[in-house]
PDB file of N, CA and C in Angstrom:
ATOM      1  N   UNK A   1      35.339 -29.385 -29.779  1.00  0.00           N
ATOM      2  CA  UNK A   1      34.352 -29.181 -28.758  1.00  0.00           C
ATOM      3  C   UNK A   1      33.885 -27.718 -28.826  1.00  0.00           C
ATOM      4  N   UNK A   2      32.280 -27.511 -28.857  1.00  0.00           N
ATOM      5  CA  UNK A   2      31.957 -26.173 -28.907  1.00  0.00           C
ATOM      6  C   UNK A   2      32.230 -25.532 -27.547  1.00  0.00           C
ATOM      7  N   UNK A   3      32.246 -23.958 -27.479  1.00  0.00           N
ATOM      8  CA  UNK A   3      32.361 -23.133 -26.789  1.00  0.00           C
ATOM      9  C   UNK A   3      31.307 -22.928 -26.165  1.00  0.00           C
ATOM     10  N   UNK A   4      31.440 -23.061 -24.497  1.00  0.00           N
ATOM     11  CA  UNK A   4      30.097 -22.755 -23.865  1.00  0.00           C
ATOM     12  C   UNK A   4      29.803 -21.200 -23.680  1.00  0.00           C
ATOM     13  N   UNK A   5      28.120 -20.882 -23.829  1.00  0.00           N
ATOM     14  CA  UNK A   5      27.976 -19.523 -23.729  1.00  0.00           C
ATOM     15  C   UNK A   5      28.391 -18.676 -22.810  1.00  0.00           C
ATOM     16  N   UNK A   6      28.126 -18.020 -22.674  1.00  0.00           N
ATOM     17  CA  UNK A   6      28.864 -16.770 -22.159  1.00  0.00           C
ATOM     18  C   UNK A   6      27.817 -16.288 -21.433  1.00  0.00           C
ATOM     19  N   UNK A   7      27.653 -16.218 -19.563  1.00  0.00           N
ATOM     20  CA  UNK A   7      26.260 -15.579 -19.283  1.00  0.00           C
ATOM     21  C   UNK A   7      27.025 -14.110 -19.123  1.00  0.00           C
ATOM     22  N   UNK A   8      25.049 -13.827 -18.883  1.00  0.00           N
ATOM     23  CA  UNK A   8      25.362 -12.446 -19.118  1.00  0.00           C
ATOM     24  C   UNK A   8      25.819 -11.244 -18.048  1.00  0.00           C
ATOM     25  N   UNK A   9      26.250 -10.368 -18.236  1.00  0.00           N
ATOM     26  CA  UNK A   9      27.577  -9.379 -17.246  1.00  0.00           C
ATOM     27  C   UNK A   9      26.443  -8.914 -16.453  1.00  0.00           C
ATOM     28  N   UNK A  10      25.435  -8.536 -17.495  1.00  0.00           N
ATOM     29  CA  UNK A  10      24.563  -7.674 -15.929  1.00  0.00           C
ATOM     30  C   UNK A  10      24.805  -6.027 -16.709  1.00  0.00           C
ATOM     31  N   UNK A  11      25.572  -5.916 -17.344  1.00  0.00           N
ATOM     32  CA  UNK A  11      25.870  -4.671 -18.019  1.00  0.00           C
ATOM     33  C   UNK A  11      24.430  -3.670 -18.345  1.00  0.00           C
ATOM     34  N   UNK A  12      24.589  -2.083 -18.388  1.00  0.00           N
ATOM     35  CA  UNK A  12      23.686  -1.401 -19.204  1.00  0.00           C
ATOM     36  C   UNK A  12      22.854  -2.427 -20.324  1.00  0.00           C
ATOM     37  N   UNK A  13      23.737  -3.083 -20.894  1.00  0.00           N
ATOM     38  CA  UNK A  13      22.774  -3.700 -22.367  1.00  0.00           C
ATOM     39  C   UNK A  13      22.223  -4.992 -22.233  1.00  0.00           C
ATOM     40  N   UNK A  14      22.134  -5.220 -20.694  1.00  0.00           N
ATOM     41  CA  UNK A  14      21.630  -6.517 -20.745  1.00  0.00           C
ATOM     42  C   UNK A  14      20.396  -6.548 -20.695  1.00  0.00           C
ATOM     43  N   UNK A  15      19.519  -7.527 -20.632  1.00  0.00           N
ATOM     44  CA  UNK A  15      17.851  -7.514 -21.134  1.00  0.00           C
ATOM     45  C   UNK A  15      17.081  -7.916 -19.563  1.00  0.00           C
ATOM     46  N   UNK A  16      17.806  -8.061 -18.547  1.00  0.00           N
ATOM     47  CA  UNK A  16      17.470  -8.462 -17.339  1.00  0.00           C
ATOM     48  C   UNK A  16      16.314  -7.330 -17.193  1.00  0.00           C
ATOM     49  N   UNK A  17      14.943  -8.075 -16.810  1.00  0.00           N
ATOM     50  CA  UNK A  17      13.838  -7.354 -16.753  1.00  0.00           C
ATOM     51  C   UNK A  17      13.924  -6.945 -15.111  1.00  0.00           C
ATOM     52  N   UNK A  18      13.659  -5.319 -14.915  1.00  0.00           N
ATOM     53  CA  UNK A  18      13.661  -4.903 -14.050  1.00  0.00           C
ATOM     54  C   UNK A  18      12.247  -4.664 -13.308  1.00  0.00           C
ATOM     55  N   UNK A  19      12.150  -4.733 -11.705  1.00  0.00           N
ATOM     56  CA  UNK A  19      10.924  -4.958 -10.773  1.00  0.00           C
ATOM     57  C   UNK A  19      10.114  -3.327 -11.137  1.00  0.00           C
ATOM     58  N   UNK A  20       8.852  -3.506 -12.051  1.00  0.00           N
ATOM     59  CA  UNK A  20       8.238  -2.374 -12.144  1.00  0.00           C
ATOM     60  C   UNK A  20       7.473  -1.807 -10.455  1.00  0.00           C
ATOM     61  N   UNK A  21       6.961  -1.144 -10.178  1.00  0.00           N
ATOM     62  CA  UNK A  21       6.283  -0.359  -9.571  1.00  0.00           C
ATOM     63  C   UNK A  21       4.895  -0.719  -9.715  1.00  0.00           C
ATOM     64  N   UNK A  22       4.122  -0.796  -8.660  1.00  0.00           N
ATOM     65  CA  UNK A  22       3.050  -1.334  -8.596  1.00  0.00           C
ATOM     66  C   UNK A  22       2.077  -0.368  -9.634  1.00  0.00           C
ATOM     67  N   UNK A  23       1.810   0.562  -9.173  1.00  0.00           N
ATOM     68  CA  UNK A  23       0.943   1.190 -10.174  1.00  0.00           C
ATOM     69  C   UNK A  23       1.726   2.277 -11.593  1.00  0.00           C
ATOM     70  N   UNK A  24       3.041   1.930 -11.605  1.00  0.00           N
ATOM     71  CA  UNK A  24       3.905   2.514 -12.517  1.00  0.00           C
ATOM     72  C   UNK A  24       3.478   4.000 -12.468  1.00  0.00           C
ATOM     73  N   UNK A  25       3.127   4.341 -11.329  1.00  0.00           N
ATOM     74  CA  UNK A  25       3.721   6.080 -11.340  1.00  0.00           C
ATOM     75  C   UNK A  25       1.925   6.746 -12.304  1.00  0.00           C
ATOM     76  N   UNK A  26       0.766   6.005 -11.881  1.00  0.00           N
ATOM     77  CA  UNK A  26      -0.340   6.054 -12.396  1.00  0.00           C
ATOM     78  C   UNK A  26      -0.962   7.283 -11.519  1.00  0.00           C
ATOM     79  N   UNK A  27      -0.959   8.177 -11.520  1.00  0.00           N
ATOM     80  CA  UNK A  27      -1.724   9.275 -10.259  1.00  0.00           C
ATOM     81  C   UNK A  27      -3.136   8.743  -9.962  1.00  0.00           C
ATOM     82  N   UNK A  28      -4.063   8.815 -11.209  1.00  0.00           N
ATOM     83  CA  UNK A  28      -5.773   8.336 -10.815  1.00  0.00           C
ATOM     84  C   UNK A  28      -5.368   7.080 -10.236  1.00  0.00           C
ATOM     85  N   UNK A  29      -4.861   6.117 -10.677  1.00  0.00           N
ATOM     86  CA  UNK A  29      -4.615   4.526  -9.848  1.00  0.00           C
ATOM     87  C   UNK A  29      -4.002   5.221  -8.443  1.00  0.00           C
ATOM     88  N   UNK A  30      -3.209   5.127  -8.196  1.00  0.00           N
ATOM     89  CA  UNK A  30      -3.141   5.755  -6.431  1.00  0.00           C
ATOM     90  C   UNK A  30      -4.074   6.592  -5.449  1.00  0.00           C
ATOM     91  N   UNK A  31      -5.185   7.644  -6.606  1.00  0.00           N
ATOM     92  CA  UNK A  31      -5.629   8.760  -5.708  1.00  0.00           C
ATOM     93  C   UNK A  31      -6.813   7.445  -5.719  1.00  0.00           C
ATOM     94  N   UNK A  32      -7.427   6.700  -6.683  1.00  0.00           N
ATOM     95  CA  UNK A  32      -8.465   6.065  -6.561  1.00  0.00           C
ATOM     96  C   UNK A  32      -8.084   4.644  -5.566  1.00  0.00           C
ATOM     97  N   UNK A  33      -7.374   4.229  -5.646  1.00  0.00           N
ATOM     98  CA  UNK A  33      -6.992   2.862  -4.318  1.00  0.00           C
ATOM     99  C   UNK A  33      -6.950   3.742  -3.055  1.00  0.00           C
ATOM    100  N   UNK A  34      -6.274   4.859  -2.621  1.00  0.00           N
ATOM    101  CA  UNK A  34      -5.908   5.429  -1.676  1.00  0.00           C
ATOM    102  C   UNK A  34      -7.059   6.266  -1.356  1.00  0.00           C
ATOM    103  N   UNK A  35      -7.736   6.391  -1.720  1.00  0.00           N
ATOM    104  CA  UNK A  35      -8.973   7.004  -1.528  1.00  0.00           C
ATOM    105  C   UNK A  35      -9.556   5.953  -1.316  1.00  0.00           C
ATOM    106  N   UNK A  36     -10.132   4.583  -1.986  1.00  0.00           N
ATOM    107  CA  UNK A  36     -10.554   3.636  -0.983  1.00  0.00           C
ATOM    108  C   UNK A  36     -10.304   3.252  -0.276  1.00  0.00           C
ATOM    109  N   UNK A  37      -9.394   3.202   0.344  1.00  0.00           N
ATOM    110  CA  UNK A  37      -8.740   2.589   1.464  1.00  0.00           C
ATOM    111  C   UNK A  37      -9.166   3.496   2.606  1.00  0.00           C
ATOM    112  N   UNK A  38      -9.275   5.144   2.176  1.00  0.00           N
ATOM    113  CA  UNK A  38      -9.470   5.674   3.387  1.00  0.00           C
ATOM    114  C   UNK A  38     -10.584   5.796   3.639  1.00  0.00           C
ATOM    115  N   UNK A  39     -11.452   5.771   2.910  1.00  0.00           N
ATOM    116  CA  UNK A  39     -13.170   5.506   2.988  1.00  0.00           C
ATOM    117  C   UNK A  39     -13.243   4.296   3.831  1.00  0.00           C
ATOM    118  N   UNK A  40     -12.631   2.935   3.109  1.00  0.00           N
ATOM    119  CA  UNK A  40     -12.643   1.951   4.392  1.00  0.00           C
ATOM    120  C   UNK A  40     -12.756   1.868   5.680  1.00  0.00           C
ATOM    121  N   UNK A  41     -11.470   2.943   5.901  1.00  0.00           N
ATOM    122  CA  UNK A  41     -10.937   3.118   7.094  1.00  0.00           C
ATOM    123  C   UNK A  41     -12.377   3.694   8.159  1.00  0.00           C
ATOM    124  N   UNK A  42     -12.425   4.597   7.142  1.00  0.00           N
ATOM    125  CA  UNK A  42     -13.693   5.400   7.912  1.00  0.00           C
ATOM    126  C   UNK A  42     -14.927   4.609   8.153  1.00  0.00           C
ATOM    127  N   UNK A  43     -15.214   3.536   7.379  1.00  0.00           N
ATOM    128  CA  UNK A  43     -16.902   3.386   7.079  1.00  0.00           C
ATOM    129  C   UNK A  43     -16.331   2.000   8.592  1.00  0.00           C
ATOM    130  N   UNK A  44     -15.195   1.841   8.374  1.00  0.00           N
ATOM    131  CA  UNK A  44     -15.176   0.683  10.075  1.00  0.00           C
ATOM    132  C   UNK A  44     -15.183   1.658  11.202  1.00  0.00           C
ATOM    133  N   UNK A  45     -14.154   2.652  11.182  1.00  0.00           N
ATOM    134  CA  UNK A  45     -14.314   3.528  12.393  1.00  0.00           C
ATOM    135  C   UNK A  45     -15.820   4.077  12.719  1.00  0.00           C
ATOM    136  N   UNK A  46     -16.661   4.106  11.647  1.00  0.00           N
ATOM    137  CA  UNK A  46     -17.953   4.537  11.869  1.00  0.00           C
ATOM    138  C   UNK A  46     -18.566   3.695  12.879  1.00  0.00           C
ATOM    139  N   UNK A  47     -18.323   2.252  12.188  1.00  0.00           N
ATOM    140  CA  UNK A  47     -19.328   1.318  12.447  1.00  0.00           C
ATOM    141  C   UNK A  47     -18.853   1.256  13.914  1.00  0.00           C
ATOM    142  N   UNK A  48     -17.391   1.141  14.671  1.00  0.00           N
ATOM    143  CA  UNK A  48     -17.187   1.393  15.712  1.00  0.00           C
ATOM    144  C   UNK A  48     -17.795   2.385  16.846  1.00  0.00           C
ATOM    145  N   UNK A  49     -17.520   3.108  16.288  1.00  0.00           N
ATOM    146  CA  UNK A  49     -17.833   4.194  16.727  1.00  0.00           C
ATOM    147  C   UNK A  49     -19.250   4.629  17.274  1.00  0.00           C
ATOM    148  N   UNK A  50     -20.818   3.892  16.322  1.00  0.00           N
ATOM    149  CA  UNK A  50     -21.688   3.430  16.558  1.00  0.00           C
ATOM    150  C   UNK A  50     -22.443   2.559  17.823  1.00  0.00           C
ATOM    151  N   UNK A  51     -21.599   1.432  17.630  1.00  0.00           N
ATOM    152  CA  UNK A  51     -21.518   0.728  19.050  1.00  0.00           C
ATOM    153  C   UNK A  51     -21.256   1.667  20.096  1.00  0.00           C
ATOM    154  N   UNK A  52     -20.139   2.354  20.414  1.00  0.00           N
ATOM    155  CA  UNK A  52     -19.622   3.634  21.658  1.00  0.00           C
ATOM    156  C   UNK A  52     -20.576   4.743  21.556  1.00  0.00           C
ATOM    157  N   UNK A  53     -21.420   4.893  21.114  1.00  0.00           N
ATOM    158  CA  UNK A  53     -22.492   5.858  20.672  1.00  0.00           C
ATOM    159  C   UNK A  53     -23.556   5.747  21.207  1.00  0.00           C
ATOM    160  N   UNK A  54     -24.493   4.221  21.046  1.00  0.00           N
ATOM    161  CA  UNK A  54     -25.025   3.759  21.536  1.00  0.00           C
ATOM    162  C   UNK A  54     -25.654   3.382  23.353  1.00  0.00           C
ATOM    163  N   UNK A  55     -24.250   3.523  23.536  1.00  0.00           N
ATOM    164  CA  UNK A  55     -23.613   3.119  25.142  1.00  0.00           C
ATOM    165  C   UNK A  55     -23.318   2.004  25.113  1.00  0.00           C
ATOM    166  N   UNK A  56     -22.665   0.936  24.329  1.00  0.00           N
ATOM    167  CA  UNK A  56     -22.362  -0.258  24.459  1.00  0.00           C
ATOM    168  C   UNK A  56     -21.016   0.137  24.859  1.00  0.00           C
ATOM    169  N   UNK A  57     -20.985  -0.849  25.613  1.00  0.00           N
ATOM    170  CA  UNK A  57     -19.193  -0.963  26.520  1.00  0.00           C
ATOM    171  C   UNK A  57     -18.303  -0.843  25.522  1.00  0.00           C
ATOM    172  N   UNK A  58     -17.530  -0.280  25.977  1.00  0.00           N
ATOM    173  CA  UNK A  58     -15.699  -0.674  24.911  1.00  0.00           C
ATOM    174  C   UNK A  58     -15.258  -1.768  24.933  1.00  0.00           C
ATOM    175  N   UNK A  59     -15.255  -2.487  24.361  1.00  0.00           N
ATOM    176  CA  UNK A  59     -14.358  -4.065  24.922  1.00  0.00           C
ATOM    177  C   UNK A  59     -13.335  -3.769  23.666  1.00  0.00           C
ATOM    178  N   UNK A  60     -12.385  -4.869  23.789  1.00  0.00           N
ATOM    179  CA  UNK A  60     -11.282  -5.693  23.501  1.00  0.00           C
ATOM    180  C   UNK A  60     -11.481  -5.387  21.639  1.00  0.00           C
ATOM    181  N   UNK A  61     -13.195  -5.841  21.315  1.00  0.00           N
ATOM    182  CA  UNK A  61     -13.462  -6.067  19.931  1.00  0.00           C
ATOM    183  C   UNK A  61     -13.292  -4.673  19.141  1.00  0.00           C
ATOM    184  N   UNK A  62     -14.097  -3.941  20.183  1.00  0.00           N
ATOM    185  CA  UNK A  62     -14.019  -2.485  19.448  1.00  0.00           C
ATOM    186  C   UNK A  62     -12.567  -1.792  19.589  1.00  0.00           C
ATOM    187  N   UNK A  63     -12.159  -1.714  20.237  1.00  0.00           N
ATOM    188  CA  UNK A  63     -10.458  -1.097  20.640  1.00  0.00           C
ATOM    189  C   UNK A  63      -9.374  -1.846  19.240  1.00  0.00           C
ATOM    190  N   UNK A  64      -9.635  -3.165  18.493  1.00  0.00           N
ATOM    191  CA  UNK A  64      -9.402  -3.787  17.807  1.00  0.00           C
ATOM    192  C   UNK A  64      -9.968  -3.442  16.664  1.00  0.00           C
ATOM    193  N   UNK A  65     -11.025  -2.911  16.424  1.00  0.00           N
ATOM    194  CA  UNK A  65     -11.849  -2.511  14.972  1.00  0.00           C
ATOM    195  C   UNK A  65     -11.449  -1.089  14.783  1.00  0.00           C
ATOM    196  N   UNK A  66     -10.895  -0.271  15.731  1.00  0.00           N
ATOM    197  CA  UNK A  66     -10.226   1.573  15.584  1.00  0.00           C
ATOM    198  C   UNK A  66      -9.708   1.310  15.379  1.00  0.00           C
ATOM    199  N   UNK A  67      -8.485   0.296  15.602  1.00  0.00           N
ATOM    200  CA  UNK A  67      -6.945   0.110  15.240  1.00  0.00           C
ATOM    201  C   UNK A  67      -7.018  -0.521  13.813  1.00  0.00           C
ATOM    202  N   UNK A  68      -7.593  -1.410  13.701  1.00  0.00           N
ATOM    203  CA  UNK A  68      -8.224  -1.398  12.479  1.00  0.00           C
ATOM    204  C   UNK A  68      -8.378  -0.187  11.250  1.00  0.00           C
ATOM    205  N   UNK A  69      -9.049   0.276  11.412  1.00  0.00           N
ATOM    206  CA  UNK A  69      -9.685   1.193  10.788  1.00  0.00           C
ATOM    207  C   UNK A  69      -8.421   2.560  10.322  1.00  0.00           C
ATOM    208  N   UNK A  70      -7.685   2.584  11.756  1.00  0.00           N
ATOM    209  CA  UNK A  70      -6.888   3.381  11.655  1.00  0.00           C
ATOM    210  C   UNK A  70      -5.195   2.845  11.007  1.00  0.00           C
ATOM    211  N   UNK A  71      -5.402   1.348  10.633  1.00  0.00           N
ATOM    212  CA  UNK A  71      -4.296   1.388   9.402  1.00  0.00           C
ATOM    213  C   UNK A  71      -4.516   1.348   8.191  1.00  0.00           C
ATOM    214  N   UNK A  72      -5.567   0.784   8.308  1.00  0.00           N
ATOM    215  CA  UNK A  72      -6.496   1.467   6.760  1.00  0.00           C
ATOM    216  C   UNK A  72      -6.117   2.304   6.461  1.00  0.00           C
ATOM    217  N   UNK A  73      -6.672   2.962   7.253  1.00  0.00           N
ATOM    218  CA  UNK A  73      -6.397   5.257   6.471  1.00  0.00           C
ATOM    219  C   UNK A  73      -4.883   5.496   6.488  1.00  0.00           C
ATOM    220  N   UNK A  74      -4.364   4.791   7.269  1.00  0.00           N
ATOM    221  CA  UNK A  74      -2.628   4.777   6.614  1.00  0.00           C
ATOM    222  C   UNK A  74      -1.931   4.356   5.717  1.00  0.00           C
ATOM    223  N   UNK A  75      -2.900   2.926   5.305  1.00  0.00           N
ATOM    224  CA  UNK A  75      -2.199   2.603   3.996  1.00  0.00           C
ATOM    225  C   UNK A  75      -2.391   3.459   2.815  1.00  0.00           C
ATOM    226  N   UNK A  76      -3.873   3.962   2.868  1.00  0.00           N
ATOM    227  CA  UNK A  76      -4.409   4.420   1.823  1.00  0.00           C
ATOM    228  C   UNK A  76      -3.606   6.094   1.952  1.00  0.00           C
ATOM    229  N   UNK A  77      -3.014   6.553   2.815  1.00  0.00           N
ATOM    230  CA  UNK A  77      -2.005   7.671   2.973  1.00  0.00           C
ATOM    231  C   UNK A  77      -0.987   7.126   2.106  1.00  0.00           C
ATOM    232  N   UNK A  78      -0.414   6.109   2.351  1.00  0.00           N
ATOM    233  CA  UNK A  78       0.713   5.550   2.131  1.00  0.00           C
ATOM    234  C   UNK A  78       0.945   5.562   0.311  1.00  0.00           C
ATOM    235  N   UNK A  79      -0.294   4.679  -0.143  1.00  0.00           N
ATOM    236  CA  UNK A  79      -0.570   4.537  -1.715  1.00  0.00           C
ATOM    237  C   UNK A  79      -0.364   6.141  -1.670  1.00  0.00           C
ATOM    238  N   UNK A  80      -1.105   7.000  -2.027  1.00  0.00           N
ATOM    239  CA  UNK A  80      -1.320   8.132  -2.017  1.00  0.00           C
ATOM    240  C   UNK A  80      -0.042   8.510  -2.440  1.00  0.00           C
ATOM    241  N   UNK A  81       1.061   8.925  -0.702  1.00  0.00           N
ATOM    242  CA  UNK A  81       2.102   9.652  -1.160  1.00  0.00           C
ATOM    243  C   UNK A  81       3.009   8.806  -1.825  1.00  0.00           C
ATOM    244  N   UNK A  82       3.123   7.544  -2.162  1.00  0.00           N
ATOM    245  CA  UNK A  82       4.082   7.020  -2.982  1.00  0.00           C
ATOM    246  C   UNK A  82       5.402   7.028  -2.479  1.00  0.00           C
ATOM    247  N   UNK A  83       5.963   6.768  -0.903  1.00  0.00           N
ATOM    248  CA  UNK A  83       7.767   7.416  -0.705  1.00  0.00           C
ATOM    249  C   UNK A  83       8.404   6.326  -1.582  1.00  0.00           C
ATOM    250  N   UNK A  84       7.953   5.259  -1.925  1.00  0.00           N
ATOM    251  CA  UNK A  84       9.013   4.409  -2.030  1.00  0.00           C
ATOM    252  C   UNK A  84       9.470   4.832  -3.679  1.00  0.00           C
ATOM    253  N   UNK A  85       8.507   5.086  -4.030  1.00  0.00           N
ATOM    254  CA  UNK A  85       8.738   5.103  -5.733  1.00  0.00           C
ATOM    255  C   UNK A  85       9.559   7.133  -5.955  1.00  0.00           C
ATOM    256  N   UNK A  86       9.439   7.499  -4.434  1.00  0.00           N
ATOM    257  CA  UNK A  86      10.108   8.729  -4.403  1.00  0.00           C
ATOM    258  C   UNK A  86      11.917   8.718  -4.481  1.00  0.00           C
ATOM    259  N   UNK A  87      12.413   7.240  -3.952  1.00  0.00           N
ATOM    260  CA  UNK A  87      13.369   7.546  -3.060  1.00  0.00           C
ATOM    261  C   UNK A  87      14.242   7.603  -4.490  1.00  0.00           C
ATOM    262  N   UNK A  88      16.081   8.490  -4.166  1.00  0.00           N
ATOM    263  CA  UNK A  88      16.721   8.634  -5.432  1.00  0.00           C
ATOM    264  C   UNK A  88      17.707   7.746  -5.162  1.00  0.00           C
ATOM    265  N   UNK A  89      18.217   6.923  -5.655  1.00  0.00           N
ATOM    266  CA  UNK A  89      19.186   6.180  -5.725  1.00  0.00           C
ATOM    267  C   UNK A  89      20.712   6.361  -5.979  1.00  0.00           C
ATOM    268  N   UNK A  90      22.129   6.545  -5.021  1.00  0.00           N
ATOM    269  CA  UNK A  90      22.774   7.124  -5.189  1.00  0.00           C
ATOM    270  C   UNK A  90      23.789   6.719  -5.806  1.00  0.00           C
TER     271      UNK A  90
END
């Protein structure tokens, strides 16, 4: 009877493909997503902001389109500084 294989340890030499990084540590790919994102952010806060400009009431919709707008410009912070691809592993 043959010998069943042997899985593998998980060791340094094993071939287990590891979870890359979204933009693999690309600077123009981050400053250019993260820079759109915060343009986003802005071109809704504008459009908000427009309406309240105008004298149209604040409602519910607009209080909802800043908050909006304003996680936009956080994500696109977020891409930007990269913490996760910062952190050191101990």
């Amino acid at each position: 009877m043959p010998a069943a294989p042997e899985a593998p340890t998980g060791g340094a030499d094993s071939s287990v493909a590891k979870p890359s990084p979204l933009f693999k540590g690309c600077w123009s790919c981050r400053l250019i997503s993260g820079g759109g994102l915060i343009l986003s952010g802005a071109y809704v806060f504008m459009a908000a902001r427009k309406t309240m400009r105008l004298g149209g009431p604040t409602s519910m919709g607009t209080v909802a389109q800043i908050t909006f707008a304003a996680s936009l410009a956080a994500w696109g912070i977020v891409v930007i500084a990269d913490p996760v691809g910062k952190m050191q592993k101990a």
